[in-house]
C-alpha atoms as a PDB file:
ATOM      1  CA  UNK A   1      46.046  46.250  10.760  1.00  0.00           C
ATOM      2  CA  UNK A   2      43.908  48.349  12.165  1.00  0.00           C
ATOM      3  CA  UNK A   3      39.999  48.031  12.607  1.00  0.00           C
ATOM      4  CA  UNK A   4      36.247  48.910  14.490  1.00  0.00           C
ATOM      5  CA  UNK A   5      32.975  47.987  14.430  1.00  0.00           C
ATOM      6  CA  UNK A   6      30.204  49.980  12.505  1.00  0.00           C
ATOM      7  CA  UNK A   7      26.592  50.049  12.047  1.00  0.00           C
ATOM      8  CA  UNK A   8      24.872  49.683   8.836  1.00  0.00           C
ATOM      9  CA  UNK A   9      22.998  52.710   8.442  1.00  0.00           C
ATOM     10  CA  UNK A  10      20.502  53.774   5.269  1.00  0.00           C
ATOM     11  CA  UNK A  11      21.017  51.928   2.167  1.00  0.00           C
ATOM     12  CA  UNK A  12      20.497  54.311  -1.362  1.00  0.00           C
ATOM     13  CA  UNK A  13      19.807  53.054  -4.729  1.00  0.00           C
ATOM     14  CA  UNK A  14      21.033  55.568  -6.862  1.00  0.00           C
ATOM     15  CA  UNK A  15      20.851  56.171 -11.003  1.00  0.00           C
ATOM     16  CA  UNK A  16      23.570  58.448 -12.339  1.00  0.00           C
ATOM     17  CA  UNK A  17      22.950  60.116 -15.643  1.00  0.00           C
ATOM     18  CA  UNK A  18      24.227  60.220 -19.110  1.00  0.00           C
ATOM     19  CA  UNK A  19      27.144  62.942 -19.276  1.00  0.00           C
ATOM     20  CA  UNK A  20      27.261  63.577 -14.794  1.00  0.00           C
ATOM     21  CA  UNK A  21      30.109  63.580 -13.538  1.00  0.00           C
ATOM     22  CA  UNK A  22      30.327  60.509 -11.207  1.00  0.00           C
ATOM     23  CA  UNK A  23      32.714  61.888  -8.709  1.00  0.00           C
ATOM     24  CA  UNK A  24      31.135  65.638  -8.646  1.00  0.00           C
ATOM     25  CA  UNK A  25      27.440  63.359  -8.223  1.00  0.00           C
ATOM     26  CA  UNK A  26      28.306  61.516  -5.733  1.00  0.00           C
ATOM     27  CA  UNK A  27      29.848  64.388  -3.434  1.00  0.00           C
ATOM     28  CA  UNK A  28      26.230  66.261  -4.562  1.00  0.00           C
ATOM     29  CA  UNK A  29      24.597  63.032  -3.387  1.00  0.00           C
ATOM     30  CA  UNK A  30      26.262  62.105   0.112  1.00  0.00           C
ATOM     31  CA  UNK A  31      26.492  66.305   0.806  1.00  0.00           C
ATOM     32  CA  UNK A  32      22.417  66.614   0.160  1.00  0.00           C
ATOM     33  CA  UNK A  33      21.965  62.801   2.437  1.00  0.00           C
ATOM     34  CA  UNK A  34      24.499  63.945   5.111  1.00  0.00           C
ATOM     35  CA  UNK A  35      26.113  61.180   4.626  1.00  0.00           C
ATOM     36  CA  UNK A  36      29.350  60.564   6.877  1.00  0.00           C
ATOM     37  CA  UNK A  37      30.815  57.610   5.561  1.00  0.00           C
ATOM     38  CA  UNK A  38      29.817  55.014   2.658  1.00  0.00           C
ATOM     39  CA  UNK A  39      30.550  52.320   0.638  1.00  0.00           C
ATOM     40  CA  UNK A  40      29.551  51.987  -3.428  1.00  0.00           C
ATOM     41  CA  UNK A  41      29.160  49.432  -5.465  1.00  0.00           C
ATOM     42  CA  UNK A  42      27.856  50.506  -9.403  1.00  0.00           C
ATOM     43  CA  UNK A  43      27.726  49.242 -12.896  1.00  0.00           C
ATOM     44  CA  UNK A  44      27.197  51.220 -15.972  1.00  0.00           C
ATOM     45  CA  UNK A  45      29.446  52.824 -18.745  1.00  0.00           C
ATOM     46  CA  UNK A  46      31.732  55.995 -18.369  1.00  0.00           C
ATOM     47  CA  UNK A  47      32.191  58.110 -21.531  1.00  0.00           C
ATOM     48  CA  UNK A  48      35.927  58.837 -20.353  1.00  0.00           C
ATOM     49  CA  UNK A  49      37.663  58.853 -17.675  1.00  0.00           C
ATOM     50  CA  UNK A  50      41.184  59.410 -15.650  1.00  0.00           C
ATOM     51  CA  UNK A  51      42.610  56.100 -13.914  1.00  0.00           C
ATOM     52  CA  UNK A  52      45.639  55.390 -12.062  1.00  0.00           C
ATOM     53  CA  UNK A  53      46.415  52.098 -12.850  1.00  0.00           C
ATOM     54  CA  UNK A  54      49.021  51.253 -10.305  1.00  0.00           C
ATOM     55  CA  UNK A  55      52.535  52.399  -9.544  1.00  0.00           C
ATOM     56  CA  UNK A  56      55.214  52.933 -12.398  1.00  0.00           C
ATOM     57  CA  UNK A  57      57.418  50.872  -9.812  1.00  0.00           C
ATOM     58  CA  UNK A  58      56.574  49.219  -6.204  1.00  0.00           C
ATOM     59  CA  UNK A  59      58.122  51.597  -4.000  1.00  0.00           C
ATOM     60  CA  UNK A  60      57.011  54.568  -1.202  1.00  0.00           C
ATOM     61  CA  UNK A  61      56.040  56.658  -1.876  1.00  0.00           C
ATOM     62  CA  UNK A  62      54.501  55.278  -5.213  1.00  0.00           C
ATOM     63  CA  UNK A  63      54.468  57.246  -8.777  1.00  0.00           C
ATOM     64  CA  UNK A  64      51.052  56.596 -10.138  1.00  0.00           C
ATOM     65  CA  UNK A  65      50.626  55.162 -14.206  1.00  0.00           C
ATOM     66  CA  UNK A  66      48.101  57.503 -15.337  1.00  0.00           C
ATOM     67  CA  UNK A  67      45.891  56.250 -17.762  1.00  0.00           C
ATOM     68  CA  UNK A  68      42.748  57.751 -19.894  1.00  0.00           C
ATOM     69  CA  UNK A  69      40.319  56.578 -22.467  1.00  0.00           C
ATOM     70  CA  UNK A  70      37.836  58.381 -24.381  1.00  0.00           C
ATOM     71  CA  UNK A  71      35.497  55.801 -26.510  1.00  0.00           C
ATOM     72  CA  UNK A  72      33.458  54.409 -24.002  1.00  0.00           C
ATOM     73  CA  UNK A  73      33.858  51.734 -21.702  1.00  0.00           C
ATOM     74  CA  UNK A  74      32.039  49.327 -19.649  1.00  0.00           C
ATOM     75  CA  UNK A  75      32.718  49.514 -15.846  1.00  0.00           C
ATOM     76  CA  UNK A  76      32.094  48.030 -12.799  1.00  0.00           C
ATOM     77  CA  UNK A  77      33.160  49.285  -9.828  1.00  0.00           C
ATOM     78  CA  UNK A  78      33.345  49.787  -6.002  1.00  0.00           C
ATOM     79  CA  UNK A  79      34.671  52.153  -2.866  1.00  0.00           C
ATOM     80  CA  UNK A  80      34.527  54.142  -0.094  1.00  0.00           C
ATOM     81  CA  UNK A  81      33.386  57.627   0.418  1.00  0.00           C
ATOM     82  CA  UNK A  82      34.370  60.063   3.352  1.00  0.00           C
ATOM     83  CA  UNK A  83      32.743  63.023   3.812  1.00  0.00           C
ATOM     84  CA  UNK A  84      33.681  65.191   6.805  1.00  0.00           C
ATOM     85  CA  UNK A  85      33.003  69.024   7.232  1.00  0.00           C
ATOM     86  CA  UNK A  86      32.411  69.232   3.586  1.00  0.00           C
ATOM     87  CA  UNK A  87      35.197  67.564   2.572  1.00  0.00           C
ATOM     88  CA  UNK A  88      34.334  64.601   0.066  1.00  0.00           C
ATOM     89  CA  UNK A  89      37.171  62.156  -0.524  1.00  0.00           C
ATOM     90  CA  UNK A  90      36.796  58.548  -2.403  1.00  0.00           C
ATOM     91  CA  UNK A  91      38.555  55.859  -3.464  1.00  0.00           C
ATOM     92  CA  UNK A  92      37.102  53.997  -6.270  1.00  0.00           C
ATOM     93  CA  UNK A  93      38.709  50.753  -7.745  1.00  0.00           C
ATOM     94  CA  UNK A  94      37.270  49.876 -11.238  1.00  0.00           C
ATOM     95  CA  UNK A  95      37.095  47.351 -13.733  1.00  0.00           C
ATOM     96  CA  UNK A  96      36.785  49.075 -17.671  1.00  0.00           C
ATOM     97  CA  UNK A  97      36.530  47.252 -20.260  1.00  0.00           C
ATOM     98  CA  UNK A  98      35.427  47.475 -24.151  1.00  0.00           C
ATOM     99  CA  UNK A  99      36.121  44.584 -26.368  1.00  0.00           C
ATOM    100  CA  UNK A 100      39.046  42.588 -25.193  1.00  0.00           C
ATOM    101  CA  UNK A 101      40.443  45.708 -23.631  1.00  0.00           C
ATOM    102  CA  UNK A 102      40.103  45.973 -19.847  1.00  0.00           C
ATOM    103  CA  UNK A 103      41.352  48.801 -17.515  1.00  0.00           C
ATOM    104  CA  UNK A 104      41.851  47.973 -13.776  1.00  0.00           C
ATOM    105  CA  UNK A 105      42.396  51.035 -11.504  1.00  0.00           C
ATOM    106  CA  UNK A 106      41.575  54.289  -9.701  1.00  0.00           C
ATOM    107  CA  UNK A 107      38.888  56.153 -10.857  1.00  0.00           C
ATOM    108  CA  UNK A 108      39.884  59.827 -10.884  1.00  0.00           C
ATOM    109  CA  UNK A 109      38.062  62.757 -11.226  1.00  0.00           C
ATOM    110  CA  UNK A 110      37.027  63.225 -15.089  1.00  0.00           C
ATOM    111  CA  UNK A 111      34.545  60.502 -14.723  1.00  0.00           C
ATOM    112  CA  UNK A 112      31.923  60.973 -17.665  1.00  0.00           C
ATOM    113  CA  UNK A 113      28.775  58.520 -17.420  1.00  0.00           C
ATOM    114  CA  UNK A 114      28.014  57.260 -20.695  1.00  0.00           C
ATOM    115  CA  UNK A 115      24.185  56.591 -20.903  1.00  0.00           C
ATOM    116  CA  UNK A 116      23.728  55.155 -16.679  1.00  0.00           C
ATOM    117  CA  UNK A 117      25.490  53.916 -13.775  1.00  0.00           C
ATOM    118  CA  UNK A 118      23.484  52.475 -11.301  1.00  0.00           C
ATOM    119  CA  UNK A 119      24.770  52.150  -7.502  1.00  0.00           C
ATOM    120  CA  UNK A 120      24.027  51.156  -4.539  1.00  0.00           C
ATOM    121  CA  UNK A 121      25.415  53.421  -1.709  1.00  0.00           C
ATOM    122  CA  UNK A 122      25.773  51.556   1.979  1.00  0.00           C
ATOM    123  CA  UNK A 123      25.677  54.186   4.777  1.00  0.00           C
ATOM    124  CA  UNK A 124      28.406  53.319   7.613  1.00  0.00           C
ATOM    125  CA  UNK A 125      26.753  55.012  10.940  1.00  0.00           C
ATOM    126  CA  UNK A 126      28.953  56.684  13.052  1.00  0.00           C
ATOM    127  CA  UNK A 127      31.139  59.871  12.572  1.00  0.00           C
ATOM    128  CA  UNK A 128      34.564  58.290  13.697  1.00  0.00           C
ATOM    129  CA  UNK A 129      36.285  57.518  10.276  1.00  0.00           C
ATOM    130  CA  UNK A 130      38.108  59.836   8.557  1.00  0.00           C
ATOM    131  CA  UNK A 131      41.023  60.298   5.823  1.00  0.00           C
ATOM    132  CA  UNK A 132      43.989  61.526   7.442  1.00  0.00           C
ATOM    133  CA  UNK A 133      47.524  62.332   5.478  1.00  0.00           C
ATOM    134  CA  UNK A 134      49.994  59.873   5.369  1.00  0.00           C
ATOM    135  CA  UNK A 135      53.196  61.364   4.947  1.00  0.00           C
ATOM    136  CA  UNK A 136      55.237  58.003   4.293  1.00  0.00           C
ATOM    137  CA  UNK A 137      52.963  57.688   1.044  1.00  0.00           C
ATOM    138  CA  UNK A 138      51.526  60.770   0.295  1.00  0.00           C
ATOM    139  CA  UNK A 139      47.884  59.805   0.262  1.00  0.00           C
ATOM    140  CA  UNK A 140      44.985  60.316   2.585  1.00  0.00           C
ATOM    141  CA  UNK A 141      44.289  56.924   4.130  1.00  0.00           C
ATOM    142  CA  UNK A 142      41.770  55.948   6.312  1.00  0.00           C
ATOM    143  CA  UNK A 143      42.202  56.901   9.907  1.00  0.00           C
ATOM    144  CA  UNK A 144      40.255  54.406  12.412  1.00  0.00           C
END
């Protein structure tokens, strides 16, 4: 484990729109707030979107289950946001659900907000955390 201490910085209600993009808003949103690093927690509907929705098998490097949906959902969902010298990564964990179907996963990048999603967007102060590739897995993890 590894850890430090922050600062809460600003705190941003925030109303995405029927048929944004959630991941292209939010990198529109934290680029225009110079925001460094965040948290997000929102609720709302998606249109469609792209999920990985855990490994195929438990291993390392992992090989993601893709999964999609197109009918729209109900979601609920929260995660961090990184944003150094331009570069806007996230990783978003989210409930979807419609009916007595419910997806559990990562949110990927053909998001589609289906009427609203309204979040709330926690500014971390400090310019210290980054994403930083891990070669064992393959993904950019958090670098403290």
């Amino acid at each position: 484990m590894k850890y430090q201490q922050a600062e809460l910085g600003r705190v941003f209600v925030v109303k995405f729109e029927h048929g944004d993009n959630l991941h292209e808003s939010i990198k529109e949103f934290v680029s225009r707030e110079e925001i460094s690093f965040a948290t997000i927690s929102f609720l709302g509907a998606l249109l469609k979107a792209d999920i990985v929705a855990g490994p195929k098998e438990p291993v390392i490097p992992p090989d993601p289950e893709f999964m999609s949906f197109n009918d729209g959902r109900e979601v609920v969902g929260f995660g961090t946001i990184v944003n150094v010298s331009g570069e806007c990564e996230m990783h978003i964990h989210s409930a979807i659900g419609k009916g007595e179907k419910t997806l559990t996963g990562c949110l990927r990048k053909n998001a589609e907000i289906f009427l609203t999603i309204e979040a709330v967007v926690q500014e971390i102060a400090g310019d210290n955390i980054t994403r930083k590739m891990d070669p064992e897995t393959g993904f950019k993890l958090l670098d403290l």
